[in-house]
C-alpha atoms as a PDB file:
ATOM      1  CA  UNK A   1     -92.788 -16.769  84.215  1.00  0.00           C
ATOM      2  CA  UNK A   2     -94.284 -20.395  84.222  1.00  0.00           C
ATOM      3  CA  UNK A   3     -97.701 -18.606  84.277  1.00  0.00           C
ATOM      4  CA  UNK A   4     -96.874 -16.957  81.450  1.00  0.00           C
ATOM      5  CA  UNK A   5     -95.227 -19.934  79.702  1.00  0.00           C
ATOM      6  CA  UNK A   6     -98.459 -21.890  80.122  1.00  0.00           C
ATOM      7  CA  UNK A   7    -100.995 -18.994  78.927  1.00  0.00           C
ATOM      8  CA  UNK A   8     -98.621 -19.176  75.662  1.00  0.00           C
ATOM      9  CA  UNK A   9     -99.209 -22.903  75.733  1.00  0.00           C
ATOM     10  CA  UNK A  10    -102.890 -22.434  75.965  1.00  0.00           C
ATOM     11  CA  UNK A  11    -103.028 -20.373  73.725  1.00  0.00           C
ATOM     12  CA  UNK A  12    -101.381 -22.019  71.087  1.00  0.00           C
ATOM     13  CA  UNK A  13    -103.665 -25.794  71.652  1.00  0.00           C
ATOM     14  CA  UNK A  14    -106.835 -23.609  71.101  1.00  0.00           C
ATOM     15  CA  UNK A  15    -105.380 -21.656  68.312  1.00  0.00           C
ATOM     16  CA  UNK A  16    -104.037 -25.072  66.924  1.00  0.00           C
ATOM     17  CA  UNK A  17    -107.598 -26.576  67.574  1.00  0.00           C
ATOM     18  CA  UNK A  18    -109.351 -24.042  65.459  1.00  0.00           C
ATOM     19  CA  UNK A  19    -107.645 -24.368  62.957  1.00  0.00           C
ATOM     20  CA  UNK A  20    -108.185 -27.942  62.430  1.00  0.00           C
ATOM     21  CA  UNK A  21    -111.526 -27.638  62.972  1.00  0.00           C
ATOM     22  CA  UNK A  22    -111.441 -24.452  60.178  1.00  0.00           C
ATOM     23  CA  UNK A  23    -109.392 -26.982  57.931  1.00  0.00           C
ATOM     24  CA  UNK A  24    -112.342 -29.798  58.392  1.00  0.00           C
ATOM     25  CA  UNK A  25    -114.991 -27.616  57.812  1.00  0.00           C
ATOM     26  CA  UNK A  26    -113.564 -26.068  54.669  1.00  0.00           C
ATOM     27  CA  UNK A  27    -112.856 -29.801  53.815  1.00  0.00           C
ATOM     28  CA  UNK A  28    -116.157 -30.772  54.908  1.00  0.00           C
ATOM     29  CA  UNK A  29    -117.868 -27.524  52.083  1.00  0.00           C
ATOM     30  CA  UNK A  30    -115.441 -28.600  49.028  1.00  0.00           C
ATOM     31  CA  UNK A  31    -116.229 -32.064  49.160  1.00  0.00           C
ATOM     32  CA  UNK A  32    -120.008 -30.561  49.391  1.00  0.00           C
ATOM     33  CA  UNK A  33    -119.815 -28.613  46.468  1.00  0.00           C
ATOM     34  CA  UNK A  34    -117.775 -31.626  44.761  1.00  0.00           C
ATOM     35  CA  UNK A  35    -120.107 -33.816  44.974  1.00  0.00           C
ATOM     36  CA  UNK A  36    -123.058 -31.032  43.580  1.00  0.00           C
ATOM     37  CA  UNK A  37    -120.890 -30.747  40.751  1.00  0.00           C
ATOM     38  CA  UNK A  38    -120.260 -34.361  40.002  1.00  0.00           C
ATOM     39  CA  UNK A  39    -124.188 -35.318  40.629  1.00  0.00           C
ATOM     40  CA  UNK A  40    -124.922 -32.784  38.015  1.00  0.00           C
ATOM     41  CA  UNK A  41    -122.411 -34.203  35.605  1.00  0.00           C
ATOM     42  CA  UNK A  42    -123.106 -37.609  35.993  1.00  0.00           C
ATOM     43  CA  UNK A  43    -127.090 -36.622  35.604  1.00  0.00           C
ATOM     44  CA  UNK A  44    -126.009 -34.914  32.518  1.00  0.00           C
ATOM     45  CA  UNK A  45    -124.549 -38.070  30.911  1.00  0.00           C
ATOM     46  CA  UNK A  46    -127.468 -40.174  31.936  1.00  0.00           C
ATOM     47  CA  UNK A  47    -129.618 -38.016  30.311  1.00  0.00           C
ATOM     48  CA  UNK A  48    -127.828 -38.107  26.965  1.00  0.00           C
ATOM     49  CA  UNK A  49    -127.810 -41.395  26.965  1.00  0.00           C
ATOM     50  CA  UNK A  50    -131.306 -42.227  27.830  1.00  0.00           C
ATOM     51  CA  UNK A  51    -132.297 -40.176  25.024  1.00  0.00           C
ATOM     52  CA  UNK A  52    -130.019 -41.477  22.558  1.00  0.00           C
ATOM     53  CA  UNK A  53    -131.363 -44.829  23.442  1.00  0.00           C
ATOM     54  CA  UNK A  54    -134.930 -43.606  22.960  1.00  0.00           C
ATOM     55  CA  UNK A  55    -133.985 -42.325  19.424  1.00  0.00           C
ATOM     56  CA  UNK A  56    -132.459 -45.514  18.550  1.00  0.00           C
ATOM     57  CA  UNK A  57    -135.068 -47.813  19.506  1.00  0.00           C
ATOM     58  CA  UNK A  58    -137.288 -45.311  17.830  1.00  0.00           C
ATOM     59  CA  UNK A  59    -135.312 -46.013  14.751  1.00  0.00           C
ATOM     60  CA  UNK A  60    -136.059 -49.622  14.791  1.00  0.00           C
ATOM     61  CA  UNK A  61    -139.724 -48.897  15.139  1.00  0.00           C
ATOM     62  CA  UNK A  62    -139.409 -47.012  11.520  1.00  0.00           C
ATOM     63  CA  UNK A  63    -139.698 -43.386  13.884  1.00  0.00           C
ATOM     64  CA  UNK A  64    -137.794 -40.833  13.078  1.00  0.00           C
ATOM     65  CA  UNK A  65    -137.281 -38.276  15.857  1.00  0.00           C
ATOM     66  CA  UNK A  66    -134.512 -35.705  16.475  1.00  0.00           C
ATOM     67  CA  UNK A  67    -132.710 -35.188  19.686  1.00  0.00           C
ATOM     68  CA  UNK A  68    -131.428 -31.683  20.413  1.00  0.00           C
ATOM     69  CA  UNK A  69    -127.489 -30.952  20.768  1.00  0.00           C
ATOM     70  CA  UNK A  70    -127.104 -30.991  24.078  1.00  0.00           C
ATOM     71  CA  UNK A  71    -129.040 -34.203  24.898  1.00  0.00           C
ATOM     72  CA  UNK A  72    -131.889 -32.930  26.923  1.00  0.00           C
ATOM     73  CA  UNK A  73    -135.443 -32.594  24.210  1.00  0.00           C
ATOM     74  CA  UNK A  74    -136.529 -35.187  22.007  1.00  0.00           C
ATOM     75  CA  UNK A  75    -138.200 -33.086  19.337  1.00  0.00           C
ATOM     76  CA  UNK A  76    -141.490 -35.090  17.777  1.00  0.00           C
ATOM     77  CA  UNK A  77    -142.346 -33.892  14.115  1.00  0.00           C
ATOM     78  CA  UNK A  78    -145.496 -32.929  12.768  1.00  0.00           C
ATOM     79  CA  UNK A  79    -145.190 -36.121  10.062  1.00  0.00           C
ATOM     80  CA  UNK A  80    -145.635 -38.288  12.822  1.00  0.00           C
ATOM     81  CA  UNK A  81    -148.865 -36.434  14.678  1.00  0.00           C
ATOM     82  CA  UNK A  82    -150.591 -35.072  11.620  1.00  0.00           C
ATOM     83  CA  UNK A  83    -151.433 -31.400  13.257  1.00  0.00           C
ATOM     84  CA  UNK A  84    -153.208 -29.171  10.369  1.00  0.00           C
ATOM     85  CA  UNK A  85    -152.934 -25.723  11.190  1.00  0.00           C
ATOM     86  CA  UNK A  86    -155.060 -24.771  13.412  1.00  0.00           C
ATOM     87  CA  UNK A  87    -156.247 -28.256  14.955  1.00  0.00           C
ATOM     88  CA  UNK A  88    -154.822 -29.848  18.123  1.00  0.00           C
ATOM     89  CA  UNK A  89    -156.414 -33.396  17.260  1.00  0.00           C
ATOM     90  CA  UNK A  90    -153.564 -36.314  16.384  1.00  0.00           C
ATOM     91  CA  UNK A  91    -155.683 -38.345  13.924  1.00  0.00           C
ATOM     92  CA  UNK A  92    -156.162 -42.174  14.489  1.00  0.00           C
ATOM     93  CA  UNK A  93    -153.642 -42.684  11.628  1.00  0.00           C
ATOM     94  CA  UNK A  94    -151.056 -41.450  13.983  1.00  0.00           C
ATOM     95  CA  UNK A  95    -151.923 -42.738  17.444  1.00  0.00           C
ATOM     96  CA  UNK A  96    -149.985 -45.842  16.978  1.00  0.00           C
ATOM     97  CA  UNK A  97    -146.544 -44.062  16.427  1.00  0.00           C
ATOM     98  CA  UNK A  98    -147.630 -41.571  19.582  1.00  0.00           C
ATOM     99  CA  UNK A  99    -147.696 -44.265  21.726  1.00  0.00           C
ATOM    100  CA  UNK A 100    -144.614 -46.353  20.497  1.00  0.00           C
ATOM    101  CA  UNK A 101    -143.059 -43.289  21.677  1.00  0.00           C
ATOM    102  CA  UNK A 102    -144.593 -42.814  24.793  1.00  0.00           C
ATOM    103  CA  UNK A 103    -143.856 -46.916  25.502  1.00  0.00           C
ATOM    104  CA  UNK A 104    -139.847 -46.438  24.666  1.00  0.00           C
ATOM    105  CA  UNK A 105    -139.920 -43.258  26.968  1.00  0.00           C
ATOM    106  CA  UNK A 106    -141.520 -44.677  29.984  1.00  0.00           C
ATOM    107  CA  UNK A 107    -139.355 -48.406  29.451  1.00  0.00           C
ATOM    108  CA  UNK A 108    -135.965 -45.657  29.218  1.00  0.00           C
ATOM    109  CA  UNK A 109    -136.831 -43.426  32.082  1.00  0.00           C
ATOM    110  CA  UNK A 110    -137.203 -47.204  34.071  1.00  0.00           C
ATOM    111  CA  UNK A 111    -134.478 -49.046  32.849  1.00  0.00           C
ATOM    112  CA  UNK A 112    -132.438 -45.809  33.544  1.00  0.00           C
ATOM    113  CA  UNK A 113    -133.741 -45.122  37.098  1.00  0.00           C
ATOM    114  CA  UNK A 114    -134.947 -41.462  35.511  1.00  0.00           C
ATOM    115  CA  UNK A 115    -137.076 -41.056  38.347  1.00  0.00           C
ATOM    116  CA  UNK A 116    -134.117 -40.714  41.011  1.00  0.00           C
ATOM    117  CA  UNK A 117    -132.459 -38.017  38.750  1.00  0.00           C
ATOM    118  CA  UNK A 118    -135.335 -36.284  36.363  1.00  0.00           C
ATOM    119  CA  UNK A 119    -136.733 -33.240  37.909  1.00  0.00           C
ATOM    120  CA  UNK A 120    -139.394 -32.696  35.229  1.00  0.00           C
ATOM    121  CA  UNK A 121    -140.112 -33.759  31.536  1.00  0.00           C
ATOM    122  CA  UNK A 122    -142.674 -31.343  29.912  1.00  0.00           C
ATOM    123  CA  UNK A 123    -144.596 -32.185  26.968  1.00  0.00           C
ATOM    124  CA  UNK A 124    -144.186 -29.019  24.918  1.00  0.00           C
ATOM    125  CA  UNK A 125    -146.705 -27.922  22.166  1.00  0.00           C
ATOM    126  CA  UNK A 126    -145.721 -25.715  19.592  1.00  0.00           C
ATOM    127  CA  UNK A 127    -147.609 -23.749  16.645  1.00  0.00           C
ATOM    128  CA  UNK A 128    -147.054 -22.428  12.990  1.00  0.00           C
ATOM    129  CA  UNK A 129    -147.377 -18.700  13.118  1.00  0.00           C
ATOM    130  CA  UNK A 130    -150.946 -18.412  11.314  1.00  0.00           C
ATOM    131  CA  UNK A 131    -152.811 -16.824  14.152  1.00  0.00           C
ATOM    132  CA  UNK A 132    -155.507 -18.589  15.496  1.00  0.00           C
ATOM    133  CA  UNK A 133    -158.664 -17.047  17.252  1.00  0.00           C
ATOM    134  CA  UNK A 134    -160.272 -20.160  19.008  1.00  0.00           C
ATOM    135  CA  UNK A 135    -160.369 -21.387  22.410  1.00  0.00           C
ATOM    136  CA  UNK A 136    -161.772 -18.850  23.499  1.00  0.00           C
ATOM    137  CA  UNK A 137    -159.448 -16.167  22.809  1.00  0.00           C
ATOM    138  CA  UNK A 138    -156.560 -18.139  24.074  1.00  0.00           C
ATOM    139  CA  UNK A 139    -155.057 -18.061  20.425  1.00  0.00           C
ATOM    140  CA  UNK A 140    -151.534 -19.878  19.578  1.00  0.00           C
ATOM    141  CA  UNK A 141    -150.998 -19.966  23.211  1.00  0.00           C
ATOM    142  CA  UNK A 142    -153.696 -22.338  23.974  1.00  0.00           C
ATOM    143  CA  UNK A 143    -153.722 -24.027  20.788  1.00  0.00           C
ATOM    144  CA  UNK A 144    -150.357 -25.377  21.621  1.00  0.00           C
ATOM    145  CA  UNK A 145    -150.823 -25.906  25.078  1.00  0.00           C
ATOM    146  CA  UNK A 146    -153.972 -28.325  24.198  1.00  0.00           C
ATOM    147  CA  UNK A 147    -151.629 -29.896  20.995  1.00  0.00           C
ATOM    148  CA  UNK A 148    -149.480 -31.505  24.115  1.00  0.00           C
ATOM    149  CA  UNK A 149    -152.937 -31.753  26.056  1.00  0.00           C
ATOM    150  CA  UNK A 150    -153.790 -34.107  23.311  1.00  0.00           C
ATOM    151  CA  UNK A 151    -150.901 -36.480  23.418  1.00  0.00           C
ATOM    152  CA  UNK A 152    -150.548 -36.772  27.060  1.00  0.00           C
ATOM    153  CA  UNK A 153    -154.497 -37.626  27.067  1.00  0.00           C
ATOM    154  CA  UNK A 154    -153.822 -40.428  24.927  1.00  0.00           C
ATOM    155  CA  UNK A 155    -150.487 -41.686  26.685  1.00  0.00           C
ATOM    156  CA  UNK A 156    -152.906 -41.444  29.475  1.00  0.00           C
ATOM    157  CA  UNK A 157    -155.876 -43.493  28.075  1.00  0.00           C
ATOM    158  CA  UNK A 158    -154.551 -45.760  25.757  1.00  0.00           C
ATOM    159  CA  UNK A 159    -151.039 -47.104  27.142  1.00  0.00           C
ATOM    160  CA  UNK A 160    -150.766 -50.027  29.575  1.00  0.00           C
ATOM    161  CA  UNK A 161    -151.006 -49.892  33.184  1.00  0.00           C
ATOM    162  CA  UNK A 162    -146.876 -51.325  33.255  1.00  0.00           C
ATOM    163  CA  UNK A 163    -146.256 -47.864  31.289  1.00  0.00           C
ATOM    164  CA  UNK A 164    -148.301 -45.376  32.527  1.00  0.00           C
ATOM    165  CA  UNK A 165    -146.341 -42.324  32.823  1.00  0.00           C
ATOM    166  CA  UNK A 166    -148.218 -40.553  35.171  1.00  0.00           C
ATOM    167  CA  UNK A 167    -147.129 -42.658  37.974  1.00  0.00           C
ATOM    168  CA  UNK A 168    -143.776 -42.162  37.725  1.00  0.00           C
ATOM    169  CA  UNK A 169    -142.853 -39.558  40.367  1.00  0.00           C
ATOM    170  CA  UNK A 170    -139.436 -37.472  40.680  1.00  0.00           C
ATOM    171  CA  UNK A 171    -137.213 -37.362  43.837  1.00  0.00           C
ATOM    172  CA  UNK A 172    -139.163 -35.409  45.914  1.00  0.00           C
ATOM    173  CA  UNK A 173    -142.581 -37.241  45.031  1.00  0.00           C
ATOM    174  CA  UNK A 174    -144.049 -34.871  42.305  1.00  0.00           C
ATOM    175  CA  UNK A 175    -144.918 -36.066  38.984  1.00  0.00           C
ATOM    176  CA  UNK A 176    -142.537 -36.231  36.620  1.00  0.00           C
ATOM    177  CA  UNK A 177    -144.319 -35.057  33.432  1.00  0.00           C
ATOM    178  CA  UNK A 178    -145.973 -32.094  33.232  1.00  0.00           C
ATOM    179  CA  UNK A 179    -147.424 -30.122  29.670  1.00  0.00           C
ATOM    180  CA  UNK A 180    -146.712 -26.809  28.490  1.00  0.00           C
ATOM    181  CA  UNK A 181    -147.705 -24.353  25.548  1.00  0.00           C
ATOM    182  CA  UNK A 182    -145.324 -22.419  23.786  1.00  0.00           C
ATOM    183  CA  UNK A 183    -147.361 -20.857  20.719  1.00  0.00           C
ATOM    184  CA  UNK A 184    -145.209 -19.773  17.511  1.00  0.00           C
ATOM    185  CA  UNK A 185    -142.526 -18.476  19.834  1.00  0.00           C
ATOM    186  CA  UNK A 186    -139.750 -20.862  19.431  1.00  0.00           C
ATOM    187  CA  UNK A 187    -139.943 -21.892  15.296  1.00  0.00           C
ATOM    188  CA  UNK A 188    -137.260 -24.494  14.845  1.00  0.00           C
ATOM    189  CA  UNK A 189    -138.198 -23.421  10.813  1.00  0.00           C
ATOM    190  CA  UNK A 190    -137.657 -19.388  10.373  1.00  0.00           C
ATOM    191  CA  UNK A 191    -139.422 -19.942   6.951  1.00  0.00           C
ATOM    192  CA  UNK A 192    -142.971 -19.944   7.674  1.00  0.00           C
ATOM    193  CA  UNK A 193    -143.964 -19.046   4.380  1.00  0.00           C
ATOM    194  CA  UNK A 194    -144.419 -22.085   2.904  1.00  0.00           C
ATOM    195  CA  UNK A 195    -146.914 -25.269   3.893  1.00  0.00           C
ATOM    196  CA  UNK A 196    -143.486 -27.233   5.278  1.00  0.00           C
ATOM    197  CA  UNK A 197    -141.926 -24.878   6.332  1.00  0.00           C
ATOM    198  CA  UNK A 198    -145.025 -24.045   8.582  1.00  0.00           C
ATOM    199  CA  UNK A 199    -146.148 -27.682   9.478  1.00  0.00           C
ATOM    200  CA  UNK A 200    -142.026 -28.036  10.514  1.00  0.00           C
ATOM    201  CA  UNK A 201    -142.666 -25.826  13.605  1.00  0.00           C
ATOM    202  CA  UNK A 202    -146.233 -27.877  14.536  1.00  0.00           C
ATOM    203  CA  UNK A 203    -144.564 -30.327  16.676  1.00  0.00           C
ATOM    204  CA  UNK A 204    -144.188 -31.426  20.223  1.00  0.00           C
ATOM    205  CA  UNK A 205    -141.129 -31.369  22.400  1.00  0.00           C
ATOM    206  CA  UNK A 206    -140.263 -33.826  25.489  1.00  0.00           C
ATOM    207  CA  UNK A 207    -137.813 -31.937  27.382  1.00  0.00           C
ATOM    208  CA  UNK A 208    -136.149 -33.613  30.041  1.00  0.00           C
ATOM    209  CA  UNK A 209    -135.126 -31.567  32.821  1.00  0.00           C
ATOM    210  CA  UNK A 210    -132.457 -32.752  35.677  1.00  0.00           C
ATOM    211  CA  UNK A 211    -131.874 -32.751  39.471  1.00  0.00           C
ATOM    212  CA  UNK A 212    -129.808 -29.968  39.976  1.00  0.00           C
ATOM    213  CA  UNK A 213    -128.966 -28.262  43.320  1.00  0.00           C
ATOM    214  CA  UNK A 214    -130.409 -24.598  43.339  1.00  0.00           C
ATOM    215  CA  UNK A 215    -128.078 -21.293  42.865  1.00  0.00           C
ATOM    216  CA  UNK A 216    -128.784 -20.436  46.132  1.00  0.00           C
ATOM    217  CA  UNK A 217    -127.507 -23.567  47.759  1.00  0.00           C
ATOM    218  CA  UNK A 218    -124.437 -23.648  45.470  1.00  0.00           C
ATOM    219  CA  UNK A 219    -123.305 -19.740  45.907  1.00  0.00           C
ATOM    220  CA  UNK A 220    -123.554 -20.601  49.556  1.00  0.00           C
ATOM    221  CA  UNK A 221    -121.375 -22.960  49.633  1.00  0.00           C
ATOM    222  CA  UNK A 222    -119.131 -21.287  47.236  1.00  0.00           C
ATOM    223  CA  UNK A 223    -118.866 -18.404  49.903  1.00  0.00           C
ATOM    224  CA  UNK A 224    -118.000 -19.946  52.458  1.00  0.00           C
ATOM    225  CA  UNK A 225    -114.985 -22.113  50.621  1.00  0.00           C
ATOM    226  CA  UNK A 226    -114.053 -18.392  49.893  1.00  0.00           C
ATOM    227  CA  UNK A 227    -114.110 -17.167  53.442  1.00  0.00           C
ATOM    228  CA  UNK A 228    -112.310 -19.955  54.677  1.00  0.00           C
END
């Protein structure tokens, strides 16, 4: 009987002992997922409010820019980079605005440690939807790729060394900016048919992209707070 008595016993500490452990480890994968969550929320905010900044001190410089609804593109019109259709070049008239903006960017992304919670801002070039054959054959496509070509180049050349932003880096090390084309596919002006309505969708974008932990990694996590 007292053999049997202290098998029960047994059994009951290492029963007892697995479930704490269970209870810390399903402890241990909310907090986990918690603090995902509230990285991604706080990352969020900053965001919004970096780019709020940048359109305000843009609006003391006498530059108007517009900053999507959910706080994550600044959206640079064609008034203030002087693209005729068909041409990627931003005339000299209009380089000093470019790189006002590209000096309130890079002082933002600093003064709000962007670098430890940007993934990726892409320069984004856009097009009218007058097709265009040059480029060699590359059409709309490359035209707007080589539109945000253009104003990268002259970040790149023309702003000073304490603003370059192709130093800055994200978390992992990789640069932060990057430049992308996006032809007459995403028209922020569905009328096309006249010259503003047409020179409204030659523009550039700055999207700002954040830190987020990947699907994978989060679904993971969720399953297991599930099995638990």
């Amino acid at each position: 009987m007292t053999g049997v008595l202290f098998v029960f016993i047994l059994v009951v500490v290492v029963l007892a002992i697995q479930l704490m452990q269970a209870q810390k480890d399903f402890q241990a994968q909310t907090d986990d997922l918690s603090e995902q969550i509230e990285k991604s929320s706080k990352a969020e905010n900053i965001r919004k409010s970096m780019l709020d900044e940048i359109q305000k001190d843009l609006e003391s410089e006498g530059i108007e820019v517009i900053v999507s609804q959910n706080g994550s593109v600044i959206s640079i019109p064609n008034d203030l980079l002087g693209f005729d259709s068909g041409s990627y070049d931003i005339k000299e008239k209009y380089e000093a605005k470019s790189l006002t903006i590209g000096t309130i960017i890079a002082r933002e992304i600093e003064e709000h440690d962007g670098e430890e919670f940007l993934d990726t801002v892409f320069v984004e070039g856009h097009t009218d939807n007058a097709k265009y054959q040059g480029l060699e054959g590359t059409g709309n496509w490359g035209l707007s790729t080589f539109r945000a070509i253009s104003l990268w180049k002259l970040w790149e050349e023309e702003l000073p060394s304490d603003q370059q932003l192709e130093t800055m880096q994200g978390p992992e090390g990789q640069p932060l900016f990057s430049v992308s084309g996006y032809s007459d596919t995403r028209p922020v002006n569905a009328n096309q048919s006249t010259d503003l309505g047409a020179a409204a969708n030659r523009r550039i974008d700055i999207r700002f992209t954040i830190v987020r932990a990947d699907s994978d990694t989060l679904k993971e996590i969720e399953r297991e707070v599930a099995d638990q």
